[in-house]
C-alpha atoms as a PDB file:
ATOM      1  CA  UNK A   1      -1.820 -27.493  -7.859  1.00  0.00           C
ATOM      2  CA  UNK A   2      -1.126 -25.029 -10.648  1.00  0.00           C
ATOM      3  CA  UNK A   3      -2.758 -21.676 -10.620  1.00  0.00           C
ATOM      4  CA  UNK A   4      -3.086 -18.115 -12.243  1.00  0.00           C
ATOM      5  CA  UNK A   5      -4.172 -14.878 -11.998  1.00  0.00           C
ATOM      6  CA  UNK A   6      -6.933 -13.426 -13.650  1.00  0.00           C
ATOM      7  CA  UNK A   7      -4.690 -10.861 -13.156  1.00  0.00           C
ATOM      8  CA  UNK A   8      -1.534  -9.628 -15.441  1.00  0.00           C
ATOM      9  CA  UNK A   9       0.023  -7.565 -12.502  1.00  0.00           C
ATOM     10  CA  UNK A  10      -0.274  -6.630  -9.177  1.00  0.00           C
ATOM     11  CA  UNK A  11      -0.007  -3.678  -7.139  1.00  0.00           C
ATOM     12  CA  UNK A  12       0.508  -3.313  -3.141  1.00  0.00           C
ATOM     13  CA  UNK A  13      -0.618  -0.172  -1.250  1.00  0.00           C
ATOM     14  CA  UNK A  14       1.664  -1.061   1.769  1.00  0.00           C
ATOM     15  CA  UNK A  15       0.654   1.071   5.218  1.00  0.00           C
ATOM     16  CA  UNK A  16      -2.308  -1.277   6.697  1.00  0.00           C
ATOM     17  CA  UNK A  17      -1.672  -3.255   3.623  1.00  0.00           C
ATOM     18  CA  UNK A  18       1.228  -5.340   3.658  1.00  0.00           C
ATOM     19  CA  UNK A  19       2.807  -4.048   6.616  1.00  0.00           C
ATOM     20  CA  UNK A  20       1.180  -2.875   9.944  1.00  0.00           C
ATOM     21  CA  UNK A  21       3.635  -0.033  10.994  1.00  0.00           C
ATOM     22  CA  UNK A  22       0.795   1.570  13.299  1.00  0.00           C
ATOM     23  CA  UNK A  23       2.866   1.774  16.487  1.00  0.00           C
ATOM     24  CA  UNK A  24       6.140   3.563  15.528  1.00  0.00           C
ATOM     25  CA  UNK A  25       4.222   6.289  13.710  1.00  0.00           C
ATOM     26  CA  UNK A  26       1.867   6.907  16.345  1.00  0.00           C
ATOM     27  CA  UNK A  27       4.701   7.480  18.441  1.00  0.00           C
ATOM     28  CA  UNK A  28       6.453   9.730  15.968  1.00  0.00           C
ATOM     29  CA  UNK A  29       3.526  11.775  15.428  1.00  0.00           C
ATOM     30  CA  UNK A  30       3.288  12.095  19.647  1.00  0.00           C
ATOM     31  CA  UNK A  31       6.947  12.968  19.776  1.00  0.00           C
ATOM     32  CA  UNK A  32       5.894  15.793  16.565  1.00  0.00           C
ATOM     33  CA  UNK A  33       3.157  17.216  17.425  1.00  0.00           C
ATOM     34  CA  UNK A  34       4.121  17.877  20.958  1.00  0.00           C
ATOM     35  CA  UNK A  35       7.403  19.085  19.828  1.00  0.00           C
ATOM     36  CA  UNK A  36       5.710  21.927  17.729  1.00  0.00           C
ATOM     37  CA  UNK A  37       2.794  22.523  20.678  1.00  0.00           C
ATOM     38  CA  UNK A  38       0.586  20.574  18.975  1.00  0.00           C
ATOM     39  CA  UNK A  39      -2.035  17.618  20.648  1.00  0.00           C
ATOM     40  CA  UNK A  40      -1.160  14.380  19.014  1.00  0.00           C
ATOM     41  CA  UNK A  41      -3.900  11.723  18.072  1.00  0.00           C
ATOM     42  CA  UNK A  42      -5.192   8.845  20.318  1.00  0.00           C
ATOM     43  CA  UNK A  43      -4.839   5.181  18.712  1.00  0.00           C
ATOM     44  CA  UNK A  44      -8.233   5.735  17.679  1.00  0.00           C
ATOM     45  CA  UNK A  45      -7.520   8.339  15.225  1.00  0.00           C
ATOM     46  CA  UNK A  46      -4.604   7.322  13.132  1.00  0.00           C
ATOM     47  CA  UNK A  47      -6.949   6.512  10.232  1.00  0.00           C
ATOM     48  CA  UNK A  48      -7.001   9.878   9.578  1.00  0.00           C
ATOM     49  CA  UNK A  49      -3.463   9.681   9.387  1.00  0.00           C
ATOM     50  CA  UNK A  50      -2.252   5.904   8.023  1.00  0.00           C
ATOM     51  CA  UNK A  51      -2.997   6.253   3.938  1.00  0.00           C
ATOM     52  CA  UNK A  52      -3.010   9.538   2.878  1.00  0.00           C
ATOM     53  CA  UNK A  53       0.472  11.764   2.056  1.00  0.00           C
ATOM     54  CA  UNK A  54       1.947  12.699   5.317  1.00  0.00           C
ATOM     55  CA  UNK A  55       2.478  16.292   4.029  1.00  0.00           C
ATOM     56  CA  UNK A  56      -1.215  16.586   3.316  1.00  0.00           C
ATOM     57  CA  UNK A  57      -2.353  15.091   6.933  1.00  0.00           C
ATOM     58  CA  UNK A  58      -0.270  17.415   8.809  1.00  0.00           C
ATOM     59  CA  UNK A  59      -2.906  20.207   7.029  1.00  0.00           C
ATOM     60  CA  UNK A  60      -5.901  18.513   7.556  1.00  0.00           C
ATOM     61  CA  UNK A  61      -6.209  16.872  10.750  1.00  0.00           C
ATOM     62  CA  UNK A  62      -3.800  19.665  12.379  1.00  0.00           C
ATOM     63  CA  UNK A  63      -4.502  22.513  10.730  1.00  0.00           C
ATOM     64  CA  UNK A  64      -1.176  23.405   9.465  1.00  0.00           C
ATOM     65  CA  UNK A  65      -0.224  25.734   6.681  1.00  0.00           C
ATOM     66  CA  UNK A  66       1.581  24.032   3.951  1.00  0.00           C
ATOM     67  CA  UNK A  67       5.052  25.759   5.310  1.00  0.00           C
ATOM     68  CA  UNK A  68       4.292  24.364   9.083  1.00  0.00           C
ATOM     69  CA  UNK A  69       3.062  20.830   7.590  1.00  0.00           C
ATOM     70  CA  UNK A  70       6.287  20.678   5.662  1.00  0.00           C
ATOM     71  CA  UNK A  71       8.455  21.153   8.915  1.00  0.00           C
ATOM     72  CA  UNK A  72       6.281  18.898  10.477  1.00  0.00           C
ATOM     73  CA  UNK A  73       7.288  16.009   7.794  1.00  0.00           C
ATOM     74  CA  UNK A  74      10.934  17.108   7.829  1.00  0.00           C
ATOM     75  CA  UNK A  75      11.210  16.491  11.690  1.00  0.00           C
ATOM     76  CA  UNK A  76       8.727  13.460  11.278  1.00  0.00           C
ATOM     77  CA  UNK A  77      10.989  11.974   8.652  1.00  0.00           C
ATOM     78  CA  UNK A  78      14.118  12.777  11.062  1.00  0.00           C
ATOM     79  CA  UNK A  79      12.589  10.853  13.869  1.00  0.00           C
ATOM     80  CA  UNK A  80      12.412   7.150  11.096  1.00  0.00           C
ATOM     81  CA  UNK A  81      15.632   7.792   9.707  1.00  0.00           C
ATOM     82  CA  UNK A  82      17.100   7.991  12.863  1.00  0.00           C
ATOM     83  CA  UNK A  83      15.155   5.007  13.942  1.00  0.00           C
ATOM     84  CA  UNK A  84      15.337   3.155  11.372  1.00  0.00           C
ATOM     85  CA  UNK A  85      12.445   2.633   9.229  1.00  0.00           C
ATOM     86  CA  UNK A  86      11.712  -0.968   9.913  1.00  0.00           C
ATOM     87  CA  UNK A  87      11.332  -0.243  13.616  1.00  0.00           C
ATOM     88  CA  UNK A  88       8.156  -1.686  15.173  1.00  0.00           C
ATOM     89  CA  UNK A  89       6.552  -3.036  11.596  1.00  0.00           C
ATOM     90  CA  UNK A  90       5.090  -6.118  11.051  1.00  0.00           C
ATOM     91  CA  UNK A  91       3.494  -7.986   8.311  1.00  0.00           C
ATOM     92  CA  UNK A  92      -0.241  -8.832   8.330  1.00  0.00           C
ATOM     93  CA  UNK A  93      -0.404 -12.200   8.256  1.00  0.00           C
ATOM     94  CA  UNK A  94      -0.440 -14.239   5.762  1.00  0.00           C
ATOM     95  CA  UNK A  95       0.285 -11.019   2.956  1.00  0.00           C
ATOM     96  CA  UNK A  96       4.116 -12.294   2.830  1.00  0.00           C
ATOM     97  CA  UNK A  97       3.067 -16.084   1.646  1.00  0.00           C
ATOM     98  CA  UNK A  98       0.426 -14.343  -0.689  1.00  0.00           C
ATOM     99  CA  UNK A  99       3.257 -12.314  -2.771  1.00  0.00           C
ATOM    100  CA  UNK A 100       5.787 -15.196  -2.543  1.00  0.00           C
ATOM    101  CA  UNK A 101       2.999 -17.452  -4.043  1.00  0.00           C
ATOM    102  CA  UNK A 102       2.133 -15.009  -6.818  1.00  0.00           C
ATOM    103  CA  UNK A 103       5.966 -14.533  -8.013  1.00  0.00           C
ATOM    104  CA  UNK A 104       6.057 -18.209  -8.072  1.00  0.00           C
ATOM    105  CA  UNK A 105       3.117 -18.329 -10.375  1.00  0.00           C
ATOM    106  CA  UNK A 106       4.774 -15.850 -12.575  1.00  0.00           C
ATOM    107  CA  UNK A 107       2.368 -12.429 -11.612  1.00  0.00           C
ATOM    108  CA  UNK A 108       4.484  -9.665 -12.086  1.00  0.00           C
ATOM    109  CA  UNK A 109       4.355  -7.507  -8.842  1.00  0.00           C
ATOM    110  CA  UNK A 110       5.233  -3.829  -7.653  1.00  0.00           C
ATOM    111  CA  UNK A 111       4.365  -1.650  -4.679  1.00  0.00           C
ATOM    112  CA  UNK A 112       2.756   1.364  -5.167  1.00  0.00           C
ATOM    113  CA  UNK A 113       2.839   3.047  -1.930  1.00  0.00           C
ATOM    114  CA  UNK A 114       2.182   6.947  -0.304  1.00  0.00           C
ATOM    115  CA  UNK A 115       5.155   6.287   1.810  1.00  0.00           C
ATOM    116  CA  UNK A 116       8.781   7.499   0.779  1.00  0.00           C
ATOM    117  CA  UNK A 117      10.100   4.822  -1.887  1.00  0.00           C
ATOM    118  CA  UNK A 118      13.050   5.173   0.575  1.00  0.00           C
ATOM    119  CA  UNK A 119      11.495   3.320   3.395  1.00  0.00           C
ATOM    120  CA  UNK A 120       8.950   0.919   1.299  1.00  0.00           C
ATOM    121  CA  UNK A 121      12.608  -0.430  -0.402  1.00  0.00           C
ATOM    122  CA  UNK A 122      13.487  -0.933   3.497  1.00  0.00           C
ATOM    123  CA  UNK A 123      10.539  -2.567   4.279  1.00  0.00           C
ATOM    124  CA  UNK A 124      10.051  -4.620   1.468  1.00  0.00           C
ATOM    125  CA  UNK A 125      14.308  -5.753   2.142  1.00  0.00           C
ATOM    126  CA  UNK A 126      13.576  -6.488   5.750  1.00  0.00           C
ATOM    127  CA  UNK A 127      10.391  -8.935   5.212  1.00  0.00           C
ATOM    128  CA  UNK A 128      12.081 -10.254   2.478  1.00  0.00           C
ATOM    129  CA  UNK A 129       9.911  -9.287  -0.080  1.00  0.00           C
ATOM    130  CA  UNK A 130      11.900  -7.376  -2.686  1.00  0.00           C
ATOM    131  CA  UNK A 131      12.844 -10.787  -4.346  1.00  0.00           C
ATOM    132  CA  UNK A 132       8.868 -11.379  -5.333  1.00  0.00           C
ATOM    133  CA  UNK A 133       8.888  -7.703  -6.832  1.00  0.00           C
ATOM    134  CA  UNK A 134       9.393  -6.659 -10.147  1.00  0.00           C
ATOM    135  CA  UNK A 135       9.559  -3.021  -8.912  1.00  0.00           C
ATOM    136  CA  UNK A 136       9.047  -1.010  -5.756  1.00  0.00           C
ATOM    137  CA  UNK A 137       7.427   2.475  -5.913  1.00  0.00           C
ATOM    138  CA  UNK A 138       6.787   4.786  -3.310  1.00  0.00           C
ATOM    139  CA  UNK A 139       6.895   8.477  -2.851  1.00  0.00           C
ATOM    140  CA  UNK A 140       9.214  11.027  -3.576  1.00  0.00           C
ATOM    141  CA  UNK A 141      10.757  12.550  -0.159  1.00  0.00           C
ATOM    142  CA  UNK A 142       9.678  15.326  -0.708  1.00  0.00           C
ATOM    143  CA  UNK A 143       5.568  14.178  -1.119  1.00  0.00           C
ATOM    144  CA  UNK A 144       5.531  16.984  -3.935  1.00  0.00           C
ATOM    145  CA  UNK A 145       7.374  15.136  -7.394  1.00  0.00           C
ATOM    146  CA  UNK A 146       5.559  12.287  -6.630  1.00  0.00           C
ATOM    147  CA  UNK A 147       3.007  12.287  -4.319  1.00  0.00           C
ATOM    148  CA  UNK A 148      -0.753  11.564  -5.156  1.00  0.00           C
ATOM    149  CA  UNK A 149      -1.695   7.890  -5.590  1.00  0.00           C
ATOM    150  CA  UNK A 150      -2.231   7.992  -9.154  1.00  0.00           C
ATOM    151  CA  UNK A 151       0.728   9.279  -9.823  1.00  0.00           C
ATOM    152  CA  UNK A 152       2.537   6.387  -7.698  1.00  0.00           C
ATOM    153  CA  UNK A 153       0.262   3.928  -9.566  1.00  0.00           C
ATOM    154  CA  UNK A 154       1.134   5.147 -12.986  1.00  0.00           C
ATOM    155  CA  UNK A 155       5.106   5.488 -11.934  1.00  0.00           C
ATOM    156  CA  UNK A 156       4.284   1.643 -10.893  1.00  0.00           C
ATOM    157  CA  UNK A 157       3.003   0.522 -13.760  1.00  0.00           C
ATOM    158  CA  UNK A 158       5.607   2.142 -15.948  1.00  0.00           C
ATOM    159  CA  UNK A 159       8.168   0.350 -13.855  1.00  0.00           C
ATOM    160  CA  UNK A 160       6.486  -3.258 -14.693  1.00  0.00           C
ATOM    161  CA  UNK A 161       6.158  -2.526 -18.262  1.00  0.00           C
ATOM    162  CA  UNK A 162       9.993  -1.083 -18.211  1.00  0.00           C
ATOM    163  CA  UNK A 163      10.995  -4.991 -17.429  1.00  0.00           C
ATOM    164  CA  UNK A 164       8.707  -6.415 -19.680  1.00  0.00           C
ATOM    165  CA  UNK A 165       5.622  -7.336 -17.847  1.00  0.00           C
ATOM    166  CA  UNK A 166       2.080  -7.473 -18.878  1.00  0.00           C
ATOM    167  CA  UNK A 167       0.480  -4.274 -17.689  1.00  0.00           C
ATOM    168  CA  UNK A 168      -2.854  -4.844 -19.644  1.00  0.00           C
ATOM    169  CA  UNK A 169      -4.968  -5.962 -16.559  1.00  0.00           C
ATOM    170  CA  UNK A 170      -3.353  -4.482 -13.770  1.00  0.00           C
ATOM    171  CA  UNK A 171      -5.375  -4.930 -10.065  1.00  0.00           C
ATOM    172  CA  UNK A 172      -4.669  -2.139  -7.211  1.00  0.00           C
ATOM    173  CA  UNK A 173      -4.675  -4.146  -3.170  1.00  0.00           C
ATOM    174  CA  UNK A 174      -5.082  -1.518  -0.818  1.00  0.00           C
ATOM    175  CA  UNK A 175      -6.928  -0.518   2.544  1.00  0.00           C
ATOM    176  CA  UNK A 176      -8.101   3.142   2.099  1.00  0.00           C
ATOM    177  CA  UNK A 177     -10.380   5.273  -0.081  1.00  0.00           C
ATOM    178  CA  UNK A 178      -7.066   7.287  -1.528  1.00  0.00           C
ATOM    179  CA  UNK A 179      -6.610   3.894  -2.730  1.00  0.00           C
ATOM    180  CA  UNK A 180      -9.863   3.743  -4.570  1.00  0.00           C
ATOM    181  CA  UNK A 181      -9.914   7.362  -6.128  1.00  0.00           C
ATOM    182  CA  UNK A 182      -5.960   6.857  -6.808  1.00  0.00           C
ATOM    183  CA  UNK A 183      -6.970   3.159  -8.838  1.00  0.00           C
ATOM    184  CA  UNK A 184      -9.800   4.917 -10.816  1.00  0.00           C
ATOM    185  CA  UNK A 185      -7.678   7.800 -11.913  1.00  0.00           C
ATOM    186  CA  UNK A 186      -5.194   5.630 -13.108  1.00  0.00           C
ATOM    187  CA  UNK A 187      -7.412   2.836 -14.628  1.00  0.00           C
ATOM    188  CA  UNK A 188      -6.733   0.460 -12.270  1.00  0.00           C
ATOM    189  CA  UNK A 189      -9.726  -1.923 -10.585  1.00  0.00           C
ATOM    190  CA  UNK A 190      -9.131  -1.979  -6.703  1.00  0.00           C
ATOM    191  CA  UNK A 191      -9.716  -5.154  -4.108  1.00  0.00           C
ATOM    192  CA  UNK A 192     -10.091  -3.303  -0.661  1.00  0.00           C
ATOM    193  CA  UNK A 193      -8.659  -5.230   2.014  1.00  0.00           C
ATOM    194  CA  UNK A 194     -10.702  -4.436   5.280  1.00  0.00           C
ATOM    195  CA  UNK A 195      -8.017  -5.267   7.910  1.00  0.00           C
ATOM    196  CA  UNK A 196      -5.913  -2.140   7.790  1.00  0.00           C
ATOM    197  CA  UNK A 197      -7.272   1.465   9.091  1.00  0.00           C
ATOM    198  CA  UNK A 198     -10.219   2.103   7.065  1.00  0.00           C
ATOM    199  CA  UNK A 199     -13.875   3.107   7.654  1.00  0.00           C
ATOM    200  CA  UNK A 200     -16.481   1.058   6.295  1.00  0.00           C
ATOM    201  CA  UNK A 201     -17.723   3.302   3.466  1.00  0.00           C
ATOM    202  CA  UNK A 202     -14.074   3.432   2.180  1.00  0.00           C
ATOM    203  CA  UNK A 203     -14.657   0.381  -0.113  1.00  0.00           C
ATOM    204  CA  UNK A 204     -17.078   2.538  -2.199  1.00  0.00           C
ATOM    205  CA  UNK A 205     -16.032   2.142  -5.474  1.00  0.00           C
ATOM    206  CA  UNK A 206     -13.767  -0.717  -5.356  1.00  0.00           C
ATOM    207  CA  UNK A 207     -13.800  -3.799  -7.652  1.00  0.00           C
ATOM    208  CA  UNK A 208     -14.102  -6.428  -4.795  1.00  0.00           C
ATOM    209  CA  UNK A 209     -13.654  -6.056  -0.713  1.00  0.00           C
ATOM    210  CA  UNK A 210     -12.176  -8.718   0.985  1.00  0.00           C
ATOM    211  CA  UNK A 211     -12.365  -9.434   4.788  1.00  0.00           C
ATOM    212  CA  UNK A 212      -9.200 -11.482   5.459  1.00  0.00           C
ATOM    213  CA  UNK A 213      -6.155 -12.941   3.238  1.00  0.00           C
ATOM    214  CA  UNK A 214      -8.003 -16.435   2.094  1.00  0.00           C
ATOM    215  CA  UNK A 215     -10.357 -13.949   0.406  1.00  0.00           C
ATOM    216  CA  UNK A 216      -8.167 -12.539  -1.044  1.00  0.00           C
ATOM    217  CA  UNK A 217      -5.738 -15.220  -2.532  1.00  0.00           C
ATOM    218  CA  UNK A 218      -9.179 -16.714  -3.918  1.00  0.00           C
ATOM    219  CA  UNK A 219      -9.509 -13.519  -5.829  1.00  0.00           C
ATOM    220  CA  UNK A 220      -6.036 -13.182  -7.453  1.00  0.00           C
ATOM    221  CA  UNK A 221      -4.822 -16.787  -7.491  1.00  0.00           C
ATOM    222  CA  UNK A 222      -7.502 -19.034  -9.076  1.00  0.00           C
ATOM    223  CA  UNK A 223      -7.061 -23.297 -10.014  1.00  0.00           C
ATOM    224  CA  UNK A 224      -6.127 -23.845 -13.672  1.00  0.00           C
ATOM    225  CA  UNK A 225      -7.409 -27.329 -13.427  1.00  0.00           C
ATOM    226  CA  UNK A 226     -11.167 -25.909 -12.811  1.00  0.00           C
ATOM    227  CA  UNK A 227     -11.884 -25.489 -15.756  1.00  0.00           C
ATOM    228  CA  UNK A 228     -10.779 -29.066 -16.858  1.00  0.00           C
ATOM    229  CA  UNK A 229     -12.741 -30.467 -14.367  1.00  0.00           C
ATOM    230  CA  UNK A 230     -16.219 -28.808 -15.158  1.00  0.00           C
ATOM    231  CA  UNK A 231     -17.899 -31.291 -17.221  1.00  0.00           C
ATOM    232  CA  UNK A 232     -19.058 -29.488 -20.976  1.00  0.00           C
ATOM    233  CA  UNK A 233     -22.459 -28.097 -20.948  1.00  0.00           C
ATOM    234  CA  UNK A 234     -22.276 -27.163 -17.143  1.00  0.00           C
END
């Protein structure tokens, strides 16, 4: 059946997006926090710490000055390189299918992700993914040259348009409200996907909020026969 997007180009948030990588940082933040005398969060609370910049959680939800958050992410990051940064991920299903689909269909993709761009390109390798991406963008290491989501969606965008694709009605998939504020900075309409680590008033502001990955492939991959089909007048 032949589709398109109402779309010209795609962006992925990818923590509780594309990729559920839930139980290897809540065990790196355990093995963190207690190594700097610090109470790590339950299950329950790594919402507060799945979406946002790591360097800015470590302030918030611990209290850290910006010199202890920052040795906080350097040990953090020592624990997944030493790891390896695929460790314990897995895709939500369906999400890999739903990117494959839209590469076949010609939608230019990218990620534009709050994790290092050093572990999305891992990620995105290991599931196989990189193939159905015109670009991958993540974070800079050191969550300071580029860090906010706006910036990442901007840096993605630029990417696209770098290899000729049509940035003109870009769409932002992602699972948090940093997602939402980060799209509307940038320009960029967001579909919330409800099955990562969100809170229900996190969809505030977002184009369309989608419950499971069906709902989701009906918004960015639509028939191109429908239209030949309605009858005229209808």
């Amino acid at each position: 059946m032949p589709v398109r997007s109402p779309f010209s180009c795609v962006l992925w948030d990818v923590d509780g997006t594309i990729v559920d990588a839930s139980e290897g940082i809540l065990r790196r933040l355990t093995i963190t926090l207690e190594h700097l005398g610090r109470t790590p969060p339950t299950r329950g609370e790594l919402s507060r710490w799945i979406g946002p910049p790591m360097l800015d959680s470590f302030q918030v939800n611990v209290g850290m000055t910006p010199e202890q958050a920052t040795e906080a992410v350097a040990f953090y990051r020592g624990l997944n390189k030493k790891e390896g940064y695929t460790v314990s991920a897995r895709l939500y299903p369906g999400v890999g299918e739903l990117v494959h689909d839209l590469h076949a269909a010609g939608v230019p993709q990218s990620t534009a992700s709050s994790k290092p761009e050093v572990q999305v390109v891992a990620l995105m390798d290991h599931f196989g993914l990189a193939p159905s991406l015109e670009a991958i963008a993540g974070a800079s290491l050191d969550e300071r040259t580029l860090a906010t989501k706006a910036d990442i969606v901007r840096e993605a965008l630029r990417r696209l348009e770098a290899v000729g694709a049509d940035v003109s009605r870009p769409v932002l998939i992602g699972d948090r409200h940093h997602d939402v504020e980060g799209g509307a900075d940038a320009g960029v309409p967001v579909i919330f996907v409800r099955w990562g680590f969100s809170w229900p008033h996190e969809s505030e502001g977002a184009q369309a909020a989608v419950d499971d990955i069906d709902e989701l492939r009906a918004l960015l991959l639509v028939d191109d026969t429908a239209d030949a089909r309605t009858p005229a007048g209808a």
